[in-house]
N, C-alpha and C. Protein backbone atom coordinates (compact mmCIF):
# COMPACT_ATOMS: atom_id res chain seq x y z
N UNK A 1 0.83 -1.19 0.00
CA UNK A 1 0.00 0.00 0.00
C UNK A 1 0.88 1.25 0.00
N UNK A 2 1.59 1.34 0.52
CA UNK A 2 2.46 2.91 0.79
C UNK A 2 3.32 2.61 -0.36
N UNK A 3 3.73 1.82 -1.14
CA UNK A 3 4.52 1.72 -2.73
C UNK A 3 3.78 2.10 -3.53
N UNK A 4 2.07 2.22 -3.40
CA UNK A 4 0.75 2.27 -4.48
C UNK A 4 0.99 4.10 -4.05
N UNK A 5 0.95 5.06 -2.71
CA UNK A 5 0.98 6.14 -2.57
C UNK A 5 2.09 6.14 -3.03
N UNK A 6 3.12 5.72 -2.83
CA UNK A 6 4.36 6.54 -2.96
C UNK A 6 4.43 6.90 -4.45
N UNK A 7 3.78 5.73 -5.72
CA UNK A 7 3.80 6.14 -6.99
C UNK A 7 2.67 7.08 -6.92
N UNK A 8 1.81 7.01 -6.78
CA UNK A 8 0.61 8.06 -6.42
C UNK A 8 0.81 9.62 -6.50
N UNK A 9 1.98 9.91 -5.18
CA UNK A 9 2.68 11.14 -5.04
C UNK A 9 3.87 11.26 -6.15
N UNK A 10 3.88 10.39 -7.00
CA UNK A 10 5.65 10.48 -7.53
C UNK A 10 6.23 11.02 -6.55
N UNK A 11 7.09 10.31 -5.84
CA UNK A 11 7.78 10.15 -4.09
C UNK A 11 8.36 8.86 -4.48
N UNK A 12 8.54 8.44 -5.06
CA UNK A 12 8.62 6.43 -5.37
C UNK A 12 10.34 6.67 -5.49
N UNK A 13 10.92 5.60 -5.41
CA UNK A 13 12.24 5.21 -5.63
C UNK A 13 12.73 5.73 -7.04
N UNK A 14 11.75 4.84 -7.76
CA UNK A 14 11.93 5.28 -9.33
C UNK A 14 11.96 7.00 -9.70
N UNK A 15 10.83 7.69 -9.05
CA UNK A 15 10.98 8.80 -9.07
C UNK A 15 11.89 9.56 -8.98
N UNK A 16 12.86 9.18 -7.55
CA UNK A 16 13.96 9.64 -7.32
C UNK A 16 15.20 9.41 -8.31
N UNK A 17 15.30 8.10 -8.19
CA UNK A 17 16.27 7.86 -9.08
C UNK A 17 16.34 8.66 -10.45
N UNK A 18 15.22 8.85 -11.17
CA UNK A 18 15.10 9.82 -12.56
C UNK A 18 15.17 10.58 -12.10
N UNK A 19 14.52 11.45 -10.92
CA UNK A 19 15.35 13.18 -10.75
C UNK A 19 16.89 12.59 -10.81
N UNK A 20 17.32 12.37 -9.76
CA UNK A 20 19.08 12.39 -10.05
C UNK A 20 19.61 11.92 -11.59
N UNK A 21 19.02 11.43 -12.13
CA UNK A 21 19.78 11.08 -13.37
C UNK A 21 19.03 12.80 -14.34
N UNK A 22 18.43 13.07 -14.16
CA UNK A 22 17.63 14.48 -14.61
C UNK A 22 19.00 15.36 -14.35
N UNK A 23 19.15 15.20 -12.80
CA UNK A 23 20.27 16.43 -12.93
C UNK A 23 21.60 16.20 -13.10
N UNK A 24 22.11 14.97 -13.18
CA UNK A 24 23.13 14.78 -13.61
C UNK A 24 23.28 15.17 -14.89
N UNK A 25 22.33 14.49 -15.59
CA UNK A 25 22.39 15.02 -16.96
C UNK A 25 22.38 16.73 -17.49
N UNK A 26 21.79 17.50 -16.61
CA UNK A 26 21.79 19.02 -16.48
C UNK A 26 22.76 19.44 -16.19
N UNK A 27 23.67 18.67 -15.42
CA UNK A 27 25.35 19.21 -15.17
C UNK A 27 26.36 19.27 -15.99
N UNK A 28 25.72 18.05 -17.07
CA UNK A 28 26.43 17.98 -18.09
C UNK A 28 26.25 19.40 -19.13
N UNK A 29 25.05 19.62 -19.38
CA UNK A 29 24.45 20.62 -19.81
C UNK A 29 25.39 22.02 -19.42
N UNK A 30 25.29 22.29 -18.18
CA UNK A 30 25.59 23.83 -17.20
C UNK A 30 26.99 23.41 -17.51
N UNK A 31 27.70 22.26 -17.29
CA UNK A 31 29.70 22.64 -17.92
C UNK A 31 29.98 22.67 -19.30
N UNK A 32 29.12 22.41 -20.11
CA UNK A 32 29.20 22.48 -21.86
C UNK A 32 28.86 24.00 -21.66
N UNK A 33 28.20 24.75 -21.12
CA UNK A 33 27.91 25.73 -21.77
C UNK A 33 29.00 26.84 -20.46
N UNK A 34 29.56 26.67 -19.53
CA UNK A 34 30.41 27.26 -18.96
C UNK A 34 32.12 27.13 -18.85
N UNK A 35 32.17 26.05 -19.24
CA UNK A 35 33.76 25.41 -19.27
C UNK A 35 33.84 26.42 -20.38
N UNK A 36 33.59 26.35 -22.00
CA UNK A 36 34.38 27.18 -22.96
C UNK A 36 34.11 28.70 -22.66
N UNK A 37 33.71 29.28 -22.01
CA UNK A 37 34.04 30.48 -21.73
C UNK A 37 34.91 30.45 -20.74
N UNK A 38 35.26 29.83 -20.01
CA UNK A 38 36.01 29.66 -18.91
C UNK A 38 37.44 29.67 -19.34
N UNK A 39 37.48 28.76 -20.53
CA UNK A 39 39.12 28.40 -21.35
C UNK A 39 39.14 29.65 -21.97
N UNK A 40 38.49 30.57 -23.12
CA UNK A 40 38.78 31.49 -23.41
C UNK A 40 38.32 32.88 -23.23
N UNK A 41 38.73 32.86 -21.16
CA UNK A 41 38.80 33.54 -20.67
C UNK A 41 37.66 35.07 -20.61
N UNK A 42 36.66 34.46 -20.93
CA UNK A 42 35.48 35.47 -21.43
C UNK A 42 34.22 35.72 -20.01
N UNK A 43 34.00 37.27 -20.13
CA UNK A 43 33.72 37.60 -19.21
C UNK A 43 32.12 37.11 -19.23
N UNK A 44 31.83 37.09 -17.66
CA UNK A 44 30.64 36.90 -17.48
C UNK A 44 29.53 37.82 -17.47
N UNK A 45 28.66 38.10 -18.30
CA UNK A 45 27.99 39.43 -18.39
C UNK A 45 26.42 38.95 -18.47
N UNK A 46 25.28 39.95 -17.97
CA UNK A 46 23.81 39.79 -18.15
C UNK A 46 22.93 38.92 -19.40
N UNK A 47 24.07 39.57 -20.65
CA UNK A 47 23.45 39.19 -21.54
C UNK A 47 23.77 37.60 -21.26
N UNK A 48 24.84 37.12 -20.94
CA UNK A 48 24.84 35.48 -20.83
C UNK A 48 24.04 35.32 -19.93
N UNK A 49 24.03 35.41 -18.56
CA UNK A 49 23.04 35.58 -17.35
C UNK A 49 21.79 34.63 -17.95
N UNK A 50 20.93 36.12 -19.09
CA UNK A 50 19.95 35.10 -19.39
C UNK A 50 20.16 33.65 -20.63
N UNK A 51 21.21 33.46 -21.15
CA UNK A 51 20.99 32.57 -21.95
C UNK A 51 21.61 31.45 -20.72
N UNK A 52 21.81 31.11 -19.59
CA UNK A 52 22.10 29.91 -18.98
C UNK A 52 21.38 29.12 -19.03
N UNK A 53 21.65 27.87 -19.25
CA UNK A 53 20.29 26.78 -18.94
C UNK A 53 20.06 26.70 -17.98
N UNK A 54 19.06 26.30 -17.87
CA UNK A 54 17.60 26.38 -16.62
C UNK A 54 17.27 24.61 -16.30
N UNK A 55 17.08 24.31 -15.30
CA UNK A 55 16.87 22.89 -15.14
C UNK A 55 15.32 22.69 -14.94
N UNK A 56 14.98 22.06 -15.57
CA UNK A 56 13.21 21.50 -15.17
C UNK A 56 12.96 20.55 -14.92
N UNK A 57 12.31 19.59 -13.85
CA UNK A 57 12.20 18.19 -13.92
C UNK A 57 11.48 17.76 -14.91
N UNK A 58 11.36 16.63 -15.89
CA UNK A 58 10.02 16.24 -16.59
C UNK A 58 10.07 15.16 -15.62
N UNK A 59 8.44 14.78 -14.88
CA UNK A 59 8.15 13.39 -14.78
C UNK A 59 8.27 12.75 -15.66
N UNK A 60 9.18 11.80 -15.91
CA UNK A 60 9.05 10.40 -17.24
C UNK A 60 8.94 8.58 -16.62
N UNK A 61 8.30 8.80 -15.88
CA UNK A 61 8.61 7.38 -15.17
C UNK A 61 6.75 7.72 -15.38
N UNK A 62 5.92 6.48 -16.09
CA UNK A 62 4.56 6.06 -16.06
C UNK A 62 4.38 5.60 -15.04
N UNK A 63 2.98 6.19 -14.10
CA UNK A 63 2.17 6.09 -13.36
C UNK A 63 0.95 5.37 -13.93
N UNK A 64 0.44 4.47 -13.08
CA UNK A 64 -0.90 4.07 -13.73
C UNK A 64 -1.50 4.59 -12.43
N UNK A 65 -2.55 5.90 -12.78
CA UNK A 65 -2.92 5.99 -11.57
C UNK A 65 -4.36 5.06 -10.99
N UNK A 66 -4.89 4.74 -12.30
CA UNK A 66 -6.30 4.02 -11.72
C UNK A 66 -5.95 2.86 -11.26
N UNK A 67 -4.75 1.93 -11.57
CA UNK A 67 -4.13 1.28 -10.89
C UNK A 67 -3.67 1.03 -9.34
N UNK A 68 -3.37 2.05 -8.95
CA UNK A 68 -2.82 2.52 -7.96
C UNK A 68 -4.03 2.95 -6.93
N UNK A 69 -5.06 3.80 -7.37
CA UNK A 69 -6.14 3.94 -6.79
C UNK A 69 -7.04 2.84 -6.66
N UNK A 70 -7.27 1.81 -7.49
CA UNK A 70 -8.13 0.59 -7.49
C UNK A 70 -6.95 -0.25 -6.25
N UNK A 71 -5.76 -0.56 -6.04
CA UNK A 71 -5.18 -1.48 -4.89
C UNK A 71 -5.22 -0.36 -3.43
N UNK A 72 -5.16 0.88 -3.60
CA UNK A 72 -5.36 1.16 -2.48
C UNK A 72 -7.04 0.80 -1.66
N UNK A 73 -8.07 1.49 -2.87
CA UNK A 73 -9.58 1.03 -2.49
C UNK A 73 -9.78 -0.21 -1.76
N UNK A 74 -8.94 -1.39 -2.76
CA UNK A 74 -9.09 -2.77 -1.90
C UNK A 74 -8.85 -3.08 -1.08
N UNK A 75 -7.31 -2.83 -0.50
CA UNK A 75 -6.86 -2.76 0.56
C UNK A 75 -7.42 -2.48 1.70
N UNK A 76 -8.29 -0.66 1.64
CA UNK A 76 -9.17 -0.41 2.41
C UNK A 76 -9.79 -1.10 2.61
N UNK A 77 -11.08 -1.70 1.73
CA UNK A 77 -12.24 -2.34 1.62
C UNK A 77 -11.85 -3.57 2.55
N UNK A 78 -10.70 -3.82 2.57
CA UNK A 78 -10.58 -5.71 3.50
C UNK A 78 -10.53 -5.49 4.73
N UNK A 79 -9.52 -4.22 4.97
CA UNK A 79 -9.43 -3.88 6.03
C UNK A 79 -10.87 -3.49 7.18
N UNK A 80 -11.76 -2.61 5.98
CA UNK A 80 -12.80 -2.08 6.56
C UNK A 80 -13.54 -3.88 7.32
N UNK A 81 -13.44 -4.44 5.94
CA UNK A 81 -14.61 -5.58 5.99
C UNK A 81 -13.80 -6.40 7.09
N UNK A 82 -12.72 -6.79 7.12
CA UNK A 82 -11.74 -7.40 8.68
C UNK A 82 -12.37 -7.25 10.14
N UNK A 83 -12.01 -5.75 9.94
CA UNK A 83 -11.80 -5.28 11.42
C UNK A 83 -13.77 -5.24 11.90
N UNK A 84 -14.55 -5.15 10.75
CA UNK A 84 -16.05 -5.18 11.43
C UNK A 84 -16.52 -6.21 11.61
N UNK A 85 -15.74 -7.56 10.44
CA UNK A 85 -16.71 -8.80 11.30
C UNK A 85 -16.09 -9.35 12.42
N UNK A 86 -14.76 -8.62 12.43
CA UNK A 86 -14.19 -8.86 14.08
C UNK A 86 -15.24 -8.55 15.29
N UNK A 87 -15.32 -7.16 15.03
CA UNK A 87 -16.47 -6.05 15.81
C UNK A 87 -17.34 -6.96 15.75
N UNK A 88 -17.79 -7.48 15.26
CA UNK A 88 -19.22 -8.01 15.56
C UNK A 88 -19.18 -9.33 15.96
N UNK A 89 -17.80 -10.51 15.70
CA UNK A 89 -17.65 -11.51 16.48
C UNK A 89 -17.67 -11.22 17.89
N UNK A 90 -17.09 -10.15 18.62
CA UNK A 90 -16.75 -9.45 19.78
C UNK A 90 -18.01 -9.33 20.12
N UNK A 91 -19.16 -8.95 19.65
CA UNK A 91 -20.35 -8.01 20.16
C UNK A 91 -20.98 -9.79 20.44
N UNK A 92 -20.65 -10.62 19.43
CA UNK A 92 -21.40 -11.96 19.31
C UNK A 92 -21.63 -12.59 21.00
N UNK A 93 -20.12 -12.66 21.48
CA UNK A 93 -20.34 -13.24 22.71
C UNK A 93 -20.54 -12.87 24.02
């Protein structure tokens, strides 16, 4: 159940793991575009400022969410249905 939320929230392992590979790959990005000014010694000015790359996460890891919502429902539902015919074995004697 908390692996069904955790994809739910994208919070999941997998999730994580693709952010870090997201920004690794963005680092690669931010030293391609700062190392050669760096070698030929070129100043840092506004107008570059705005052309820096910008990092964005994309979610790319598929969620099935009706999936995820249909095993949590069940889960509930056993639990609900468990714990009341307990309750009522209890009330029985």
């Amino acid at each position: 159940m908390q692996q069904s939320l955790n994809k739910f929230a994208s919070t999941s392992e997998l999730h994580y793991n693709d952010f870090k590979k997201q920004v690794f790959e963005f680092s690669d990005e931010w030293r391609n575009y700062l190392i050669p000014m760096l070698f030929k010694n070129q100043k840092f000015n506004i107008d570059k400022y705005d052309q820096l790359p910008s990092f964005k996460y994309n979610n790319r890891i598929e969620h099935n969410i009706w999936l995820n919502v249909f095993i949590i429902l069940t889960i509930n539902i056993i639990m609900l249905f468990m714990f009341s015919t307990k309750n009522l074995e209890d009330r029985s004697v």
